[in-house]
C-alpha atoms as a PDB file:
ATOM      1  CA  UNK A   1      -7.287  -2.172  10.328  1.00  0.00           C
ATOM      2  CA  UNK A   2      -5.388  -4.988   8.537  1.00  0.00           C
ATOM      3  CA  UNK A   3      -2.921  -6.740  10.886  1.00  0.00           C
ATOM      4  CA  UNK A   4      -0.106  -8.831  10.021  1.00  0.00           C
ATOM      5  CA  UNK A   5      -0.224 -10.877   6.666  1.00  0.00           C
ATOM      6  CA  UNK A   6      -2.315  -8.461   4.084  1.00  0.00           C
ATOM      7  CA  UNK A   7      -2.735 -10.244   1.061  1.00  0.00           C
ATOM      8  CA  UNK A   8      -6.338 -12.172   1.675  1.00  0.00           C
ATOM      9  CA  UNK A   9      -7.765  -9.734   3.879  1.00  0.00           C
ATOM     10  CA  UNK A  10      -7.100  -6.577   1.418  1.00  0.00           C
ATOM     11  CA  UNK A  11      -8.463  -8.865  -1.341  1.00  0.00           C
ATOM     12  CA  UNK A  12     -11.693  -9.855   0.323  1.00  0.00           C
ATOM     13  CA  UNK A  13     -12.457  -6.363   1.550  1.00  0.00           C
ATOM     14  CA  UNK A  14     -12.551  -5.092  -1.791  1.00  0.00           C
ATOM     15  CA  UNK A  15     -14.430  -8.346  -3.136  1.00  0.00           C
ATOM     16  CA  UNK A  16     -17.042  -6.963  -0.457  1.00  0.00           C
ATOM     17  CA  UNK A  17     -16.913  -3.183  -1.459  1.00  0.00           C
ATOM     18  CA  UNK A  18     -17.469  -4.691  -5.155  1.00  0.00           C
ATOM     19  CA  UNK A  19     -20.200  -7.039  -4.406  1.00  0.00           C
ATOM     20  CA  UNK A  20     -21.933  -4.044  -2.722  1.00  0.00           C
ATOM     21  CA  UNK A  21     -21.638  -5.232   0.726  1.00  0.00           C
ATOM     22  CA  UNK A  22     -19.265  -4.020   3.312  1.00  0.00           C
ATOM     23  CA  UNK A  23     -18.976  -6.390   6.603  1.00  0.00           C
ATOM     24  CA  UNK A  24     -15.207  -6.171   7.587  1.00  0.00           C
ATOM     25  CA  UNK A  25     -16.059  -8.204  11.025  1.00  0.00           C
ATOM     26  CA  UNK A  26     -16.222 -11.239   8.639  1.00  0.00           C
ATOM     27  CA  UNK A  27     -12.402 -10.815   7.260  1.00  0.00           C
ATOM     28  CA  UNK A  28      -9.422 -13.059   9.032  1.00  0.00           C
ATOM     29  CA  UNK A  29      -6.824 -10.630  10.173  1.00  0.00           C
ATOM     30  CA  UNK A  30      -8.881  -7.625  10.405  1.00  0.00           C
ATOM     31  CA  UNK A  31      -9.461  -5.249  13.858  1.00  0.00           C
ATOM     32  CA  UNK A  32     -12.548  -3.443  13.036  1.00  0.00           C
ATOM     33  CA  UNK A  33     -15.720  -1.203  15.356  1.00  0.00           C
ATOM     34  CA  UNK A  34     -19.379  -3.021  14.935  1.00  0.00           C
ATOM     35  CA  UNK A  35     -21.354  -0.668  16.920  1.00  0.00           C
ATOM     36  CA  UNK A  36     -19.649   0.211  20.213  1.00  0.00           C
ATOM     37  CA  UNK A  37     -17.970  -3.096  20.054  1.00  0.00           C
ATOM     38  CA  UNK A  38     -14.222  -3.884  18.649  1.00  0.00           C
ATOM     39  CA  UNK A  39     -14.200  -7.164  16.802  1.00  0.00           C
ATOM     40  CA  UNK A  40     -10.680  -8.510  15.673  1.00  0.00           C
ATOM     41  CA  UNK A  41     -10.673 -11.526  13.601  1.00  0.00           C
ATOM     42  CA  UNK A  42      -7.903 -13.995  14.107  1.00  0.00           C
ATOM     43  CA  UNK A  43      -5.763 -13.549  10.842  1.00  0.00           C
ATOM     44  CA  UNK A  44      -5.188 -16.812   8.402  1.00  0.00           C
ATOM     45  CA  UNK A  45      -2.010 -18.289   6.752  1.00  0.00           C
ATOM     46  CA  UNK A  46      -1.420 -15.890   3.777  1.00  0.00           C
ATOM     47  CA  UNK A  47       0.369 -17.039   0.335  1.00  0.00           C
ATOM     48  CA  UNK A  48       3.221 -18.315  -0.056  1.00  0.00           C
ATOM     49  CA  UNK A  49       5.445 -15.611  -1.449  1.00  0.00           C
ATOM     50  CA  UNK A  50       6.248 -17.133  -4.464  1.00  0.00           C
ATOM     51  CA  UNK A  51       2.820 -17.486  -5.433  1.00  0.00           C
ATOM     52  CA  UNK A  52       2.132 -13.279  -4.793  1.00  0.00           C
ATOM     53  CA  UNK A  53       2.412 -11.888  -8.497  1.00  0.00           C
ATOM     54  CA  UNK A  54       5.453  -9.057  -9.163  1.00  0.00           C
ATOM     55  CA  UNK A  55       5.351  -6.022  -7.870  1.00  0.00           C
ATOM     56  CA  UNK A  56       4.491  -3.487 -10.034  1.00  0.00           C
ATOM     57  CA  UNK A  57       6.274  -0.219 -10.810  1.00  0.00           C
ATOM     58  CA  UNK A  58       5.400   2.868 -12.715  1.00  0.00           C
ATOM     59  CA  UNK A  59       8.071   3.394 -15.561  1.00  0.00           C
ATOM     60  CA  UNK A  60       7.211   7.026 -15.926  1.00  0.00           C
ATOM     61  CA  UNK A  61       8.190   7.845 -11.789  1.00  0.00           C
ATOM     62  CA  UNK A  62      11.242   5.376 -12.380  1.00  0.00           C
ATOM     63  CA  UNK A  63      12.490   7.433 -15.557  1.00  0.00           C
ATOM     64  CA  UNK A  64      12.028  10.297 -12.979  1.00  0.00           C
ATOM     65  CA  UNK A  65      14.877   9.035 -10.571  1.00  0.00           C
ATOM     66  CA  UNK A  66      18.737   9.873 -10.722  1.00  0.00           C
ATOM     67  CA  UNK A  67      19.208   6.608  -9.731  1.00  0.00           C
ATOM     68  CA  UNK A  68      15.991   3.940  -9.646  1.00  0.00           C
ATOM     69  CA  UNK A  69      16.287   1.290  -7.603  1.00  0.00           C
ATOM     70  CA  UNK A  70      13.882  -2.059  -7.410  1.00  0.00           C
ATOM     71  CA  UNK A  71      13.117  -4.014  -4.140  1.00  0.00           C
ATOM     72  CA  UNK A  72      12.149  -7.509  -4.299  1.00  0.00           C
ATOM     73  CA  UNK A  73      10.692  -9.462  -1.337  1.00  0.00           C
ATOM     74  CA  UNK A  74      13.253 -11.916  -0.609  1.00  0.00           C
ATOM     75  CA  UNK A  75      11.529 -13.551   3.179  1.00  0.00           C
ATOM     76  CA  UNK A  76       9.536 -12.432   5.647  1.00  0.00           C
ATOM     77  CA  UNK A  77      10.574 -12.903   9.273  1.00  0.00           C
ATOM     78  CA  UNK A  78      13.734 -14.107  10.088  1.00  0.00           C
ATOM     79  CA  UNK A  79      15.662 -17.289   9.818  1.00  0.00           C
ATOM     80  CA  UNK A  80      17.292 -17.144  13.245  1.00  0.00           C
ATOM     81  CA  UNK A  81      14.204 -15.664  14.567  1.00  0.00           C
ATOM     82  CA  UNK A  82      15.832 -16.066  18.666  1.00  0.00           C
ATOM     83  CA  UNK A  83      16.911 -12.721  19.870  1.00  0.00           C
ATOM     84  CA  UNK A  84      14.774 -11.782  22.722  1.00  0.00           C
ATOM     85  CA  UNK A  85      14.438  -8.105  21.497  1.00  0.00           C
ATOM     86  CA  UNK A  86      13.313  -8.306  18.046  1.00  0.00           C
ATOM     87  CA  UNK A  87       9.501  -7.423  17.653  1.00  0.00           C
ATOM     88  CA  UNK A  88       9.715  -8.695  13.926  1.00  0.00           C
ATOM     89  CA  UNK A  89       8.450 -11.937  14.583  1.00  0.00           C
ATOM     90  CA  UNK A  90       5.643 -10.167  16.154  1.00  0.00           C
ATOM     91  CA  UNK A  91       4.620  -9.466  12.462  1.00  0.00           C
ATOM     92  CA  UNK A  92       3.625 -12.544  10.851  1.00  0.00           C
ATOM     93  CA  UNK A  93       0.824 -13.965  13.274  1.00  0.00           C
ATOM     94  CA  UNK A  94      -1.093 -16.649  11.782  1.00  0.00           C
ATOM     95  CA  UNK A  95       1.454 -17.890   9.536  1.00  0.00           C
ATOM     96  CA  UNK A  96       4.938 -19.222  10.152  1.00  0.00           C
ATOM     97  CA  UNK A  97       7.012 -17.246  11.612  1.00  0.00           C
ATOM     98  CA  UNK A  98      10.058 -17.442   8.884  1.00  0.00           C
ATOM     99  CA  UNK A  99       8.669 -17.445   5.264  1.00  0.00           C
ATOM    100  CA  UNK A 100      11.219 -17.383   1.936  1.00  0.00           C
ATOM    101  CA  UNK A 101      10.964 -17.723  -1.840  1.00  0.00           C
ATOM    102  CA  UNK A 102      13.075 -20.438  -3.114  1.00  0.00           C
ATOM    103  CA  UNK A 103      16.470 -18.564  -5.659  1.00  0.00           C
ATOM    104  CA  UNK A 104      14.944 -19.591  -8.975  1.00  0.00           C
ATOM    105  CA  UNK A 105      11.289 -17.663  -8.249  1.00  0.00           C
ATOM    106  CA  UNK A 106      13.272 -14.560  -7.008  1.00  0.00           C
ATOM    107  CA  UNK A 107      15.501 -14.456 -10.085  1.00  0.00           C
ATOM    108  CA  UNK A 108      13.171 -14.831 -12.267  1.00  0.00           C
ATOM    109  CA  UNK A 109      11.802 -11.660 -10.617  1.00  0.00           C
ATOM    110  CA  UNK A 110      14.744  -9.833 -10.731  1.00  0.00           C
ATOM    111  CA  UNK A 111      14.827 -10.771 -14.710  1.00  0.00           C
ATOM    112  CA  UNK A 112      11.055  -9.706 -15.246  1.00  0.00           C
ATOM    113  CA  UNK A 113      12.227  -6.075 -13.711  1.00  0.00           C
ATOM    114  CA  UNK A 114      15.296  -5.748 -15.666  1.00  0.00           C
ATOM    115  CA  UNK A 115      13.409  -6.187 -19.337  1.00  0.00           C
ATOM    116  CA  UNK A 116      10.886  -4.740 -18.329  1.00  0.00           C
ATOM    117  CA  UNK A 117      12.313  -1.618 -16.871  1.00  0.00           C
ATOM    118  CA  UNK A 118      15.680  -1.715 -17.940  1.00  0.00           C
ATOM    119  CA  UNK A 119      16.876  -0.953 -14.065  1.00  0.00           C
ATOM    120  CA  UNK A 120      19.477  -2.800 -12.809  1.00  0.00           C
ATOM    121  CA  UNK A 121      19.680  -2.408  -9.152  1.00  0.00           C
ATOM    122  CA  UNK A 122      17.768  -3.747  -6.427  1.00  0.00           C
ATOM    123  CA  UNK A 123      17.128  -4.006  -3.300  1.00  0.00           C
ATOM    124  CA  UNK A 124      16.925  -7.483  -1.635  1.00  0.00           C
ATOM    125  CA  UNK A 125      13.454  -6.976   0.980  1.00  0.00           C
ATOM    126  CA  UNK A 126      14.257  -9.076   4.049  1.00  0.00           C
ATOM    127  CA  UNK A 127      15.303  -9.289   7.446  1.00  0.00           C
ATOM    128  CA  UNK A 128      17.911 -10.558   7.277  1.00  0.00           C
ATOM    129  CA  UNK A 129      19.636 -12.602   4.016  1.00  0.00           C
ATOM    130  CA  UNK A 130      20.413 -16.330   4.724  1.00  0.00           C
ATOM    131  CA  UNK A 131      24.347 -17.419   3.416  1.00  0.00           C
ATOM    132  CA  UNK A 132      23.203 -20.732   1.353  1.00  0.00           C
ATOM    133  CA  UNK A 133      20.267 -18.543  -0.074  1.00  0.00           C
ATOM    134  CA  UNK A 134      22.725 -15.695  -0.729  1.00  0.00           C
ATOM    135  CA  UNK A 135      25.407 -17.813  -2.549  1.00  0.00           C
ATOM    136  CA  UNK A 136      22.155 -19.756  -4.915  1.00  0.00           C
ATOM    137  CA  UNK A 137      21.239 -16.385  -6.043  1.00  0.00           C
ATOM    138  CA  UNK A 138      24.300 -15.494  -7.209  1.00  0.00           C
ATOM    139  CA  UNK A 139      25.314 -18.398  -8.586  1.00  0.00           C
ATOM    140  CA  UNK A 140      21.824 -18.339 -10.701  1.00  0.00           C
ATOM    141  CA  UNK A 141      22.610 -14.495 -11.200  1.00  0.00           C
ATOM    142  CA  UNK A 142      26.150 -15.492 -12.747  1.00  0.00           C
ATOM    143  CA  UNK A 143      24.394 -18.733 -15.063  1.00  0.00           C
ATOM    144  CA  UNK A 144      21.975 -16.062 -16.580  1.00  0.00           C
ATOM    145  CA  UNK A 145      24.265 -13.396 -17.670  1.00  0.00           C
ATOM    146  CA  UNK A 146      22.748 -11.003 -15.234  1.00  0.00           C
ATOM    147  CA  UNK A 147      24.061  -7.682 -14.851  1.00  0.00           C
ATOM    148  CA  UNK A 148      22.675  -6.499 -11.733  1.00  0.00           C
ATOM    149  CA  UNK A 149      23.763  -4.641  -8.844  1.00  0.00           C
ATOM    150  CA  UNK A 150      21.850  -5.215  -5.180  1.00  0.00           C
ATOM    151  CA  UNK A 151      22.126  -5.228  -1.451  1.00  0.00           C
ATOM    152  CA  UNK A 152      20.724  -6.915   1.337  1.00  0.00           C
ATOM    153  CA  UNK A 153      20.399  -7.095   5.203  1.00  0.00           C
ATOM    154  CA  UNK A 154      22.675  -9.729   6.962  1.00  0.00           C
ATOM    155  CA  UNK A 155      23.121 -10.681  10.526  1.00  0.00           C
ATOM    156  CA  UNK A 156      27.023 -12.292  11.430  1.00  0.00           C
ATOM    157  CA  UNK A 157      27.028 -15.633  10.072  1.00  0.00           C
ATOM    158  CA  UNK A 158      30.020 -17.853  10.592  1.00  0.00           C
ATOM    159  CA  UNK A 159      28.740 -19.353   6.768  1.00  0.00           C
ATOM    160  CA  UNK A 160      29.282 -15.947   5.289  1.00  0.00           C
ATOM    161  CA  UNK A 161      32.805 -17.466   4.214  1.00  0.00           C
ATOM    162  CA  UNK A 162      35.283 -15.597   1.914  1.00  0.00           C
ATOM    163  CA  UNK A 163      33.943 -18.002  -0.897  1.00  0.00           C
ATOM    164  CA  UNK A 164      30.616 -16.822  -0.570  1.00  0.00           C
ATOM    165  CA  UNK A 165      31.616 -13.062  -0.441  1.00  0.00           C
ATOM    166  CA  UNK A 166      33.460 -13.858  -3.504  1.00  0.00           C
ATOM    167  CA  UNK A 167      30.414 -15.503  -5.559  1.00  0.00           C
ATOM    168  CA  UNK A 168      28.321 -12.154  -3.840  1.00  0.00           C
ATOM    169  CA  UNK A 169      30.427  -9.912  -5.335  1.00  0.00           C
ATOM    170  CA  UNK A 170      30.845 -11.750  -8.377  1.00  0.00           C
ATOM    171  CA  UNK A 171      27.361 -11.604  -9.336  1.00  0.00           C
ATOM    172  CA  UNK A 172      26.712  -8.222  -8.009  1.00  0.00           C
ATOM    173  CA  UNK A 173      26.421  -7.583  -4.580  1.00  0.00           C
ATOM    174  CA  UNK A 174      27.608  -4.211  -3.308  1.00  0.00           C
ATOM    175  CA  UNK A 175      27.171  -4.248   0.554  1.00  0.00           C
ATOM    176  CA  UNK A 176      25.295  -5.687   3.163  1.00  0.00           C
ATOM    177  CA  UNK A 177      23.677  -3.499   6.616  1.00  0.00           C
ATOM    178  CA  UNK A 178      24.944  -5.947   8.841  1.00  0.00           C
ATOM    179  CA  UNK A 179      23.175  -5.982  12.423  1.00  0.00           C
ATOM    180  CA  UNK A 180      25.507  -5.956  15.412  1.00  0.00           C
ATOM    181  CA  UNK A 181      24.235  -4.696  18.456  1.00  0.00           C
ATOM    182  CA  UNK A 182      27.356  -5.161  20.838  1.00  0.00           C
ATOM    183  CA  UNK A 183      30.653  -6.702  21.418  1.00  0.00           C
ATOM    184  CA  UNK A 184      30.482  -7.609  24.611  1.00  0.00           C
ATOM    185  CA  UNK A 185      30.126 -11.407  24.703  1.00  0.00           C
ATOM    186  CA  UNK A 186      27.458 -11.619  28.262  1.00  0.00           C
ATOM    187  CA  UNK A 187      24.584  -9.346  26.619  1.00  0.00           C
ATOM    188  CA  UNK A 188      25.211 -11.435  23.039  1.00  0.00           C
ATOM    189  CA  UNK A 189      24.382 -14.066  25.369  1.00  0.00           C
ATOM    190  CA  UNK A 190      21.955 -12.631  26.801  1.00  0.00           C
ATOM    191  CA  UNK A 191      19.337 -11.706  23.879  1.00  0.00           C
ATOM    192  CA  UNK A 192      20.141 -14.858  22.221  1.00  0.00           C
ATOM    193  CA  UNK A 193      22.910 -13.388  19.345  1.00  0.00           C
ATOM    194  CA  UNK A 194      23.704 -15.805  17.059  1.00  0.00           C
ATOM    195  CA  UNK A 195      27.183 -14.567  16.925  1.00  0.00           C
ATOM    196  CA  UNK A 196      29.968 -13.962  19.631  1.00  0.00           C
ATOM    197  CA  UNK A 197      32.119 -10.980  20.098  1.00  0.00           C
ATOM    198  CA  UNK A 198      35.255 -12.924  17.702  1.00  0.00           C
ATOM    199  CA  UNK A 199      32.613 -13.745  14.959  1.00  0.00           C
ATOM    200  CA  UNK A 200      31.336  -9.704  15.111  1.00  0.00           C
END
């Protein structure tokens, strides 16, 4: 079993299987049996996510769909990262616990997609999309001519302001699934919320 961050660990396991060998005990970030015993390997920092290559679709399944839709890795954890509920943060063990691509590297992603596939919407992969990250995308969006559609995950933001919706939209944001648990100010409190009942 590969836990948390699987980018080295996957690697190195099939560097084994091709080298002939096959010793998974020896891989950071893997839970594994070695006889009757259970080894797990404390996991190491994995890339950066701007270094991990494109993701890689199959044009013939995409020319399949009624309406194909690309996600791109935007973060991993989340920038608040506080409320006492969330088991995300659980996720990324041996690595910080909030990771993100900087605008340029995901644009240029979301550019690579469109001429190579042609598809124009996406789907922003995250927990949760930061406001000044948001509004860079777009505004890079809007400098390249992009014709895109996408959508994201948000939590309530007080810098989510109207101008920021407006670039969003501008540059082709539909929605956002916003997370809000309750209204009532003492359990917002309570978990660690970001937001009050007025912001919700």
């Amino acid at each position: 079993v590969v836990r948390f961050g699987g980018e080295r660990p996957l690697r190195e396991l099939v560097e084994q299987r091709r080298a002939g060998n096959w010793d998974p005990a020896k891989v950071p970030g893997v839970s594994c049996r070695e006889g009757t015993k259970t080894i797990h390997q404390a996991p190491e920092p994995v890339p950066t996510l701007d270094s991990i290559p494109y993701a890689e679709y199959d044009s013939e399944l995409l020319s399949h769909l009624v309406k194909p839709e690309i996600g791109i890795v935007q973060s991993r954890g989340c920038y608040w990262g506080k409320c006492a509920y969330c088991d995300y943060v659980e996720l990324y063990k041996g690595d910080r616990p909030f990771r993100t691509r900087i605008p340029e590297s995901f644009v240029d992603e979301m550019e690579h997609q469109v001429q190579k596939h042609g598809i124009d919407q996406f789907s922003v992969i995250n927990e949760s999309i930061a406001p000044p990250f948001a509004r860079k995308i777009s505004q890079l969006i809007l400098q390249r001519g992009l014709r895109v559609k996408w959508h994201s995950f948000a939590m309530v933001d007080r810098r989510f302001t109207p101008d920021v919706f407006e670039v969003m939209v501008r540059a082709g944001c539909e929605f956002l699934v916003i997370g809000a648990e309750t209204m009532t100010d003492r359990v917002l409190r309570l978990v660690q919320k970001a937001a009050t009942k007025e912001d919700n």
